[in-house]
C-alpha atoms as a PDB file:
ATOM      1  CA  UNK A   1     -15.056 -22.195 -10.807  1.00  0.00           C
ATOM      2  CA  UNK A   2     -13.200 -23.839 -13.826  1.00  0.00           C
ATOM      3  CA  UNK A   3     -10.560 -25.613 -11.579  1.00  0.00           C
ATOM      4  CA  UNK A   4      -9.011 -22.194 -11.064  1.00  0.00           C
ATOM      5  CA  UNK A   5      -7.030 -21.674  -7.605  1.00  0.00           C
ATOM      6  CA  UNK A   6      -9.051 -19.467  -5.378  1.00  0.00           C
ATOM      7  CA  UNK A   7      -9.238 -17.770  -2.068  1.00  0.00           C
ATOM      8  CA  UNK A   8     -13.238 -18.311  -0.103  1.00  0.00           C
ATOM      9  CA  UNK A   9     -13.451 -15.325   2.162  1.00  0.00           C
ATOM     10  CA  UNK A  10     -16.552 -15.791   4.955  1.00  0.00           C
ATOM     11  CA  UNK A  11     -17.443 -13.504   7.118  1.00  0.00           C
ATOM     12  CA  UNK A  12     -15.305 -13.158  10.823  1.00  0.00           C
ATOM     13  CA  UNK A  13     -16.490 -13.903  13.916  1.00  0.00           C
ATOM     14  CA  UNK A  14     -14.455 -11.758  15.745  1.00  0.00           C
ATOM     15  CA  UNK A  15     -14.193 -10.247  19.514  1.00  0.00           C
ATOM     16  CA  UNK A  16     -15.156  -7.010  21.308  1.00  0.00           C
ATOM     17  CA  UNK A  17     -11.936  -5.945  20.280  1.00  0.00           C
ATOM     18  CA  UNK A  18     -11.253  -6.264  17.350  1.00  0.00           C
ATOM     19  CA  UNK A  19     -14.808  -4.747  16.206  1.00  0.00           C
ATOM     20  CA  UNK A  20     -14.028  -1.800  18.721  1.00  0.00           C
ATOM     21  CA  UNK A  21     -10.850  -1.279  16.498  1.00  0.00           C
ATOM     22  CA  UNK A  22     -12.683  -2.789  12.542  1.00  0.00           C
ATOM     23  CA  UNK A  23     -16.179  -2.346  12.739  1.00  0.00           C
ATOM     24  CA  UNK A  24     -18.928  -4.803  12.368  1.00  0.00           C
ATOM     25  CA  UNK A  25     -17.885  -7.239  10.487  1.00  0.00           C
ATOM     26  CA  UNK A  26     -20.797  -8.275   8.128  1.00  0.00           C
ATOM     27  CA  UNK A  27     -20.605  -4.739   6.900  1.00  0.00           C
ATOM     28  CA  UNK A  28     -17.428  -4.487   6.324  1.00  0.00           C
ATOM     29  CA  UNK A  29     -17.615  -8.134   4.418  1.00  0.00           C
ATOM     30  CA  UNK A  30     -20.354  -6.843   2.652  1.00  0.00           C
ATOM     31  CA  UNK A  31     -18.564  -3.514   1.914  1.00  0.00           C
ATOM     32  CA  UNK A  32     -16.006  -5.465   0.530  1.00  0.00           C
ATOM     33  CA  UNK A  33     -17.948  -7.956  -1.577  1.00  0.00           C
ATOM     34  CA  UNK A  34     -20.208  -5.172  -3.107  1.00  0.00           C
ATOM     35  CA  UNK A  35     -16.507  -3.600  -4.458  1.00  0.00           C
ATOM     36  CA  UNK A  36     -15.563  -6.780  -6.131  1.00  0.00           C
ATOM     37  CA  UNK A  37     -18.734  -6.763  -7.745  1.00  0.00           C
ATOM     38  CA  UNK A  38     -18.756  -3.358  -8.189  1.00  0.00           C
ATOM     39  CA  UNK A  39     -14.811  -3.822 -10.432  1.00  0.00           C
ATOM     40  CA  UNK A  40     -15.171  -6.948 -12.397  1.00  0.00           C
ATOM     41  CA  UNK A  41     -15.032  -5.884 -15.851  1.00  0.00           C
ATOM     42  CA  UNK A  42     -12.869  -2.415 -15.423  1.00  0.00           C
ATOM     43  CA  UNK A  43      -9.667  -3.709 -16.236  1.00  0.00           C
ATOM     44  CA  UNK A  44      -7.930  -2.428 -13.208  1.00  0.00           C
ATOM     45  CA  UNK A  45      -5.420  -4.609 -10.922  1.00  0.00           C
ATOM     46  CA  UNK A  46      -8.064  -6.555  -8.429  1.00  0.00           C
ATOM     47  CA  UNK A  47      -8.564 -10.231  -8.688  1.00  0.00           C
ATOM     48  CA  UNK A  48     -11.666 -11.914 -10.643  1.00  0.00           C
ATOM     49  CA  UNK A  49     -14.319 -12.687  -8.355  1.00  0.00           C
ATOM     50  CA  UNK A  50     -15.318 -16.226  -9.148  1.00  0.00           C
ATOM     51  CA  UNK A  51     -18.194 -17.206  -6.808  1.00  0.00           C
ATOM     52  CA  UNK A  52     -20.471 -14.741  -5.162  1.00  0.00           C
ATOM     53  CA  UNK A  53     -23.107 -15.051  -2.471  1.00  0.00           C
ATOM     54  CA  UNK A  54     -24.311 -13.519   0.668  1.00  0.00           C
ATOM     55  CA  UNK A  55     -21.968 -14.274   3.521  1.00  0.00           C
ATOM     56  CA  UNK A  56     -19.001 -15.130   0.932  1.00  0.00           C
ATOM     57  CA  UNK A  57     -17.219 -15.069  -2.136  1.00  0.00           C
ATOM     58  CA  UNK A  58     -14.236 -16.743  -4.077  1.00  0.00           C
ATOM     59  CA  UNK A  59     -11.596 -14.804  -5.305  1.00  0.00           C
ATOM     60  CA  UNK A  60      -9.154 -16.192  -7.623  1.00  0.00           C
ATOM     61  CA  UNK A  61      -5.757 -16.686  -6.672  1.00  0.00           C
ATOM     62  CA  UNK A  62      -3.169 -13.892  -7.419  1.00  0.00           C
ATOM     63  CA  UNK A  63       0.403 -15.750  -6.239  1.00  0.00           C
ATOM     64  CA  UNK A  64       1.710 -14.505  -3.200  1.00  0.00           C
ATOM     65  CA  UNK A  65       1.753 -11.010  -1.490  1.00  0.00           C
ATOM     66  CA  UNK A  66       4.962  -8.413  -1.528  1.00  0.00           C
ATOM     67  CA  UNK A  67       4.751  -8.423   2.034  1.00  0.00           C
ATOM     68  CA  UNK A  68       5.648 -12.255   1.856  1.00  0.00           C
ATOM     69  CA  UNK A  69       7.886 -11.808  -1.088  1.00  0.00           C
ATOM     70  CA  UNK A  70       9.835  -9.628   1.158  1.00  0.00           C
ATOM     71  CA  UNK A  71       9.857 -11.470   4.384  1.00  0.00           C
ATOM     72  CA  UNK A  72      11.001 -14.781   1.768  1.00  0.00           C
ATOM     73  CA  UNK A  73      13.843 -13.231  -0.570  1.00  0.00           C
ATOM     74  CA  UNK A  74      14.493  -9.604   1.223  1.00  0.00           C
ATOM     75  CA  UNK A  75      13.006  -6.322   0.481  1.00  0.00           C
ATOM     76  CA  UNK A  76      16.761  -5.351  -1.281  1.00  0.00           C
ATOM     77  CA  UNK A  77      16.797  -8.268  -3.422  1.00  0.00           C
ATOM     78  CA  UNK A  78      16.322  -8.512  -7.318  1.00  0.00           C
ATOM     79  CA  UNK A  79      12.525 -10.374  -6.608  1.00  0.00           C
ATOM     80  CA  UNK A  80      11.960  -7.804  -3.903  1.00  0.00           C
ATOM     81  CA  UNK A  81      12.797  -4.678  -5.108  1.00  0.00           C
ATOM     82  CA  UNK A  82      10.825  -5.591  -8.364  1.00  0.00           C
ATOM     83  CA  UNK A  83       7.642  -6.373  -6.483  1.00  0.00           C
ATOM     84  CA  UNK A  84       7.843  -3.367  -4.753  1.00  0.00           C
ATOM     85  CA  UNK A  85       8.478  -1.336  -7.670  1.00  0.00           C
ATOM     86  CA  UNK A  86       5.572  -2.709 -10.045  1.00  0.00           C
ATOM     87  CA  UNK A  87       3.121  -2.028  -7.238  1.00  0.00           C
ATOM     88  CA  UNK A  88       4.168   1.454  -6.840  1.00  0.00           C
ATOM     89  CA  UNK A  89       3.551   1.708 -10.622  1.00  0.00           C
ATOM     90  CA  UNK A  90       0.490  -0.220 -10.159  1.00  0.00           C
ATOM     91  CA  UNK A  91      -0.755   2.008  -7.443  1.00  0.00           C
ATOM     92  CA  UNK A  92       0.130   5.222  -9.980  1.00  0.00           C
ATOM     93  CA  UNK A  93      -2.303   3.576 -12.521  1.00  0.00           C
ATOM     94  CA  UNK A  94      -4.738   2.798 -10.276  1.00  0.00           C
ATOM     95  CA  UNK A  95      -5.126   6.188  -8.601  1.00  0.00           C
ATOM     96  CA  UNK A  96      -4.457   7.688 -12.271  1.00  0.00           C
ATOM     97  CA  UNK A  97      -7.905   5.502 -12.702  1.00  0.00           C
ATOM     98  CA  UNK A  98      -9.961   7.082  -9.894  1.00  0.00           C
ATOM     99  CA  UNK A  99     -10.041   4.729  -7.574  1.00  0.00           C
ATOM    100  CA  UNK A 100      -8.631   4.404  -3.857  1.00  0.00           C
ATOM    101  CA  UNK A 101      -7.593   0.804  -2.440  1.00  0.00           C
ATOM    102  CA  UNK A 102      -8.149   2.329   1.013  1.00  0.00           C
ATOM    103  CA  UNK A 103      -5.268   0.487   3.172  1.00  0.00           C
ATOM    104  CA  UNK A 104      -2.670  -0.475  -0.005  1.00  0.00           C
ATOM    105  CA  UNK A 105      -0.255  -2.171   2.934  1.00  0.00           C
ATOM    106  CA  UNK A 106       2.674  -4.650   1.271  1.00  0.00           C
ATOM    107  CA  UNK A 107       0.497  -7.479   2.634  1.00  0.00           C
ATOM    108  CA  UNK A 108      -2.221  -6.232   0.762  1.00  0.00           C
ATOM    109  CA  UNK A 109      -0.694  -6.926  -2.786  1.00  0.00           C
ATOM    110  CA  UNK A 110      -0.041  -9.631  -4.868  1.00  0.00           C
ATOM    111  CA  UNK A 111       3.133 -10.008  -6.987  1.00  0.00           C
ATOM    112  CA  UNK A 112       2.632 -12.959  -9.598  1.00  0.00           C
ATOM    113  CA  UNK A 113       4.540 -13.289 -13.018  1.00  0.00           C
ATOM    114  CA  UNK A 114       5.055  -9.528 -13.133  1.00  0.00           C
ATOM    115  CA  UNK A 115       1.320  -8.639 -12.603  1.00  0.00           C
ATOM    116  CA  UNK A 116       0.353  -6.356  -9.232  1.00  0.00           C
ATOM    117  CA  UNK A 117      -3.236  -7.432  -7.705  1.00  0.00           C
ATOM    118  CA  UNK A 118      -4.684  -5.634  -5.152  1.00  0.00           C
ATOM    119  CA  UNK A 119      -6.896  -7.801  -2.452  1.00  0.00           C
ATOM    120  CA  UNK A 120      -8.786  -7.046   1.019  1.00  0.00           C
ATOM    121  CA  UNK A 121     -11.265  -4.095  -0.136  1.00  0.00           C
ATOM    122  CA  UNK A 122     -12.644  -3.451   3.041  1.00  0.00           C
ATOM    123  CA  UNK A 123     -11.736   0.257   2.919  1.00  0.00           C
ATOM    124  CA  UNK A 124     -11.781   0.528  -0.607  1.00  0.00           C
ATOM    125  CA  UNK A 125     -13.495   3.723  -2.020  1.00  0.00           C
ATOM    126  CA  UNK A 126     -13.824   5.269  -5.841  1.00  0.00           C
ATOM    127  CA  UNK A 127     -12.532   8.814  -5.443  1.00  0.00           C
ATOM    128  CA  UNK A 128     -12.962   9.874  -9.290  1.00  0.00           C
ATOM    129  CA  UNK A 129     -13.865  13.470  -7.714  1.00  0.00           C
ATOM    130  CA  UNK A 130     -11.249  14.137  -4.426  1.00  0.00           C
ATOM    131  CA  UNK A 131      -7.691  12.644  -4.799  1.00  0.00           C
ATOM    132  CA  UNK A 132      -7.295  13.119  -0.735  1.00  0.00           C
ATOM    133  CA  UNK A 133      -7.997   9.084  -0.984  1.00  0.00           C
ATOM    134  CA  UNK A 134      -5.072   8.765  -3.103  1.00  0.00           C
ATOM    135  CA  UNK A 135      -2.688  10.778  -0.978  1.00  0.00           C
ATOM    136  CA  UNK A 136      -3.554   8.508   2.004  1.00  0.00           C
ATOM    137  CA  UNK A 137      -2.772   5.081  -0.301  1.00  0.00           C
ATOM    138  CA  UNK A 138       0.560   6.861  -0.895  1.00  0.00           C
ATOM    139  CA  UNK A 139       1.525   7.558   2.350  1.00  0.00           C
ATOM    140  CA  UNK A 140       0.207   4.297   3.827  1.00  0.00           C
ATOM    141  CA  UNK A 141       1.559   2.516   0.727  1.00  0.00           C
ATOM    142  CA  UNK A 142       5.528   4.136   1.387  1.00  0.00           C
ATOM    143  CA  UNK A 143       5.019   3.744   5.122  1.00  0.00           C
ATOM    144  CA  UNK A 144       4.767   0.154   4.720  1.00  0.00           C
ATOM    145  CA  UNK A 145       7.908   0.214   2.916  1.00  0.00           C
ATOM    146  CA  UNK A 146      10.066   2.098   5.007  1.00  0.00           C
ATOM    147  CA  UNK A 147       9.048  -0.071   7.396  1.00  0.00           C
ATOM    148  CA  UNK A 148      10.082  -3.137   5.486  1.00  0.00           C
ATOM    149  CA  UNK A 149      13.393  -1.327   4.318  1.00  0.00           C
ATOM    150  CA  UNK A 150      14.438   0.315   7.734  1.00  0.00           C
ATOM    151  CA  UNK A 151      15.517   3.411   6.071  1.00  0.00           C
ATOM    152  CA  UNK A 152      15.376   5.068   2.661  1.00  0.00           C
ATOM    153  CA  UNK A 153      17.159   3.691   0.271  1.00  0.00           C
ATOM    154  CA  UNK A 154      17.699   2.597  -3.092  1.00  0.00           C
ATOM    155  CA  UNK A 155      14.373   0.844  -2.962  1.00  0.00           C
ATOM    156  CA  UNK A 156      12.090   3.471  -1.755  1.00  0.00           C
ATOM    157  CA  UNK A 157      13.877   5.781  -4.220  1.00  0.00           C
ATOM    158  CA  UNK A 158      13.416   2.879  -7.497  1.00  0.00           C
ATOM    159  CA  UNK A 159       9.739   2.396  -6.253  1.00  0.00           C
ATOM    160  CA  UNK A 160       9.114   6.784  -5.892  1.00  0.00           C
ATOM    161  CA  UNK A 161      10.815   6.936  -9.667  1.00  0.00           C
ATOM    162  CA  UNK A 162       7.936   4.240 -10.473  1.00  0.00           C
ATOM    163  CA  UNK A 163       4.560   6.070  -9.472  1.00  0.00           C
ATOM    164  CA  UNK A 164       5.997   9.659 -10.319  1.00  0.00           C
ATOM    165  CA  UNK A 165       6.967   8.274 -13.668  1.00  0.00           C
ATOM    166  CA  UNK A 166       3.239   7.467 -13.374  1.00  0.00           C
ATOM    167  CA  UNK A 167       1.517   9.711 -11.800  1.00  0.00           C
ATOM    168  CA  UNK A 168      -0.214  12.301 -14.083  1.00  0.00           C
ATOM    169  CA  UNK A 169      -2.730  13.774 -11.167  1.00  0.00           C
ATOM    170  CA  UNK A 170      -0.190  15.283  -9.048  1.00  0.00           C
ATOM    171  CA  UNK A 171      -0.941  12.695  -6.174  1.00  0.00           C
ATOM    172  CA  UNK A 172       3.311  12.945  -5.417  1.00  0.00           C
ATOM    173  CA  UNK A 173       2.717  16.852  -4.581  1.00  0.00           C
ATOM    174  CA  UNK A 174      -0.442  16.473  -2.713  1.00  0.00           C
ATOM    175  CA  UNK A 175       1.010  13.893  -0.526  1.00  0.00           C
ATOM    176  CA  UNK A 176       3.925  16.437  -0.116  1.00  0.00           C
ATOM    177  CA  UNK A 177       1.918  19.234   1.287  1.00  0.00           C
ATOM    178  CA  UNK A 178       0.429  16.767   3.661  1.00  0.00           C
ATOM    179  CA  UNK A 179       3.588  15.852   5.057  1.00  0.00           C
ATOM    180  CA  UNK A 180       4.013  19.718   5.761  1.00  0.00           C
ATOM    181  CA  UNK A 181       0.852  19.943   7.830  1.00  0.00           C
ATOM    182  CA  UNK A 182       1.525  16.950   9.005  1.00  0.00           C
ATOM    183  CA  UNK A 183       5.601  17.746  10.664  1.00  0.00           C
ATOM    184  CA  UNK A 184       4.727  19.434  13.987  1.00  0.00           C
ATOM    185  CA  UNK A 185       3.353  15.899  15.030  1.00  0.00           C
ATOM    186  CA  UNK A 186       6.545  14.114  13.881  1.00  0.00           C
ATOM    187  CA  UNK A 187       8.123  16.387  15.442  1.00  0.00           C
ATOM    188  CA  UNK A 188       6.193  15.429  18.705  1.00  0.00           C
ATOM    189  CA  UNK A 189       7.052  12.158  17.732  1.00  0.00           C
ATOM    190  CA  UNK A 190      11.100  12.187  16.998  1.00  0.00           C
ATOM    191  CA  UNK A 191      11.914  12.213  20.347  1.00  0.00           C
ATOM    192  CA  UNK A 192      10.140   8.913  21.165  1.00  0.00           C
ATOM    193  CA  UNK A 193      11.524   7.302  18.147  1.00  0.00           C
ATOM    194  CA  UNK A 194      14.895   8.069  19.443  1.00  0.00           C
ATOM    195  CA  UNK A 195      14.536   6.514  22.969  1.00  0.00           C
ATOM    196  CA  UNK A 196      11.577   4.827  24.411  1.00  0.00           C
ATOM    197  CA  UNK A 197      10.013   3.452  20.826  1.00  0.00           C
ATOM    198  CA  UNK A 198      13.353   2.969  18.526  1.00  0.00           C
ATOM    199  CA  UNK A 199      13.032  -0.805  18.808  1.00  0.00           C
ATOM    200  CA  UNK A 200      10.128  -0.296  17.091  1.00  0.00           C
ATOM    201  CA  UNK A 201       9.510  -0.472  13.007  1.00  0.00           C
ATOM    202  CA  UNK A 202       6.901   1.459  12.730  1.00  0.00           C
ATOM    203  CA  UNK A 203       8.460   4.538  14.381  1.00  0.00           C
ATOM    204  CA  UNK A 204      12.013   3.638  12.599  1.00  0.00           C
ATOM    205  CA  UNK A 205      10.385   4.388   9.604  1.00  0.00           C
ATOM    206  CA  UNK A 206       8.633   7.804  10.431  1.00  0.00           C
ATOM    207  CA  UNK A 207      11.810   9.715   9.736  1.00  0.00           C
ATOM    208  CA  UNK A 208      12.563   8.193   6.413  1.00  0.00           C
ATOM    209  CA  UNK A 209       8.958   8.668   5.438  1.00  0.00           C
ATOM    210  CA  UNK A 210       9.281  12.630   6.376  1.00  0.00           C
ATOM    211  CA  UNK A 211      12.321  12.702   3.854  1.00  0.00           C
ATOM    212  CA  UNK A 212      11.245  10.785   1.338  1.00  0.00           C
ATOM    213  CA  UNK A 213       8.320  12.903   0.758  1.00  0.00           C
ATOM    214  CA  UNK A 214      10.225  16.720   1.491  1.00  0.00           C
ATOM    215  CA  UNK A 215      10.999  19.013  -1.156  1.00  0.00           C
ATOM    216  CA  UNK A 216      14.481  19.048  -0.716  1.00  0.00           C
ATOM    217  CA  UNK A 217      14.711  15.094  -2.537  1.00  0.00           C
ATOM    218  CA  UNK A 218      14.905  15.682  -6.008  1.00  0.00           C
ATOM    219  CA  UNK A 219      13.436  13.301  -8.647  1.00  0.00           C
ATOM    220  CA  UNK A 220      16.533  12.270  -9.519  1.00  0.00           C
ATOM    221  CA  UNK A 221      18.255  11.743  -5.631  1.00  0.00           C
ATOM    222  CA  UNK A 222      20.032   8.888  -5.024  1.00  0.00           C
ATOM    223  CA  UNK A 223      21.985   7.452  -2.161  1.00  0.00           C
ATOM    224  CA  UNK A 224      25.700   6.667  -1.073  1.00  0.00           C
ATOM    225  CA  UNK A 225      26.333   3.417  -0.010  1.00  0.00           C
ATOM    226  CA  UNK A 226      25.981   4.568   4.195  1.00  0.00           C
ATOM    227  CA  UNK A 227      22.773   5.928   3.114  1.00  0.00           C
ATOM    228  CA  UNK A 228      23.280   9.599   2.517  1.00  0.00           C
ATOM    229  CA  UNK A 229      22.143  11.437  -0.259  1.00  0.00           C
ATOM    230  CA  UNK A 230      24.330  12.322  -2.790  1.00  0.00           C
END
């Protein structure tokens, strides 16, 4: 392996309950592998594979992930904000590509020396043919973040400017209309995240998701320092 830092990923032995809620493990390890394989060489942002055999493979290291940028310096600060923002770009590009990461959560993606690398391909899937994979990475992708930000903000708006800039499939207007079909079960949903469930993050961040990705914010929107729109 050259001396090169690397990550060895075996396959888990889990419980009853977590391969209820995964799946068999071996195939989704192998599913995972086989992608690897399947992208050294394309100049897109995964890691190079540097060992591969059945029942593991060596990935080399990609620094550390924006999830534990964020937890580290802050999801508003000058380190977070630009991880976040270069993997919304990076996402743009990739989907741009062809291909869906499947689950593109903030833990999911390394920030290193202002390069993005996307890691844990279990649900990865090329989708050259139907962009509905690339509307899901968006929506998972800017779910994670309102989680991480607690509202929508600056950030969310910096890292929307970033894949729009970059988005020439019309992935941003897809993931729109989904959002539309998707608002009577918010709706359903508001009232819990007002009262039983508002402790929780995830269901904090339904509501700014639901703006974030209506009609009525404008490219160009930005926010007053409560918050609000101007």
């Amino acid at each position: 392996m050259s001396g090169q830092p690397g990550w060895r990923k075996r396959v888990e032995d889990v419980g009853l309950r977590l391969r209820l809620q995964k799946g068999d493990p071996r195939q989704l390890f192998e599913a995972e592998r086989q992608a690897y394989l399947s992208l050294q060489g394309k100049h897109l942002p995964f890691p190079r594979l540097l060992d591969s055999r059945p029942g593991e493979f060596v990935l080399a290291d990609a620094g550390p992930s924006v999830k534990a940028i964020i937890l580290r310096e802050g999801a508003h600060s000058v380190p977070g904000q630009a991880a976040i923002v270069a993997a919304a770009e990076a996402l743009a590009r990739l989907h741009r590509a062809g291909y869906s990461h499947g689950r593109p959560s903030l833990r999911d993606i390394c920030y290193q020396d202002g390069t993005i690398t996307f890691i844990d391909l279990e649900k990865y899937r090329p989708d050259h043919n139907n962009p509905s994979g690339h509307v899901w990475d968006l929506l998972i992708f800017f779910f994670d973040i309102c989680i991480a930000t607690g509202r929508l903000d600056e950030t969310v708006l910096a890292a929307r400017d970033a894949y729009r800039a970059a988005d020439s499939r019309g992935i941003w207007a897809r993931a729109e209309r989904k959002m539309r079909h998707l608002r009577p079960v918010w709706a359903l949903l508001r009232p819990l995240t007002w009262r039983w469930l508002s402790h929780h993050r995830d269901f904090r961040a339904i509501a700014p998701l639901c703006a974030l990705f209506s009609r009525g914010v404008r490219p160009d929107s930005r926010l007053a320092p409560g918050g609000e729109f101007l």
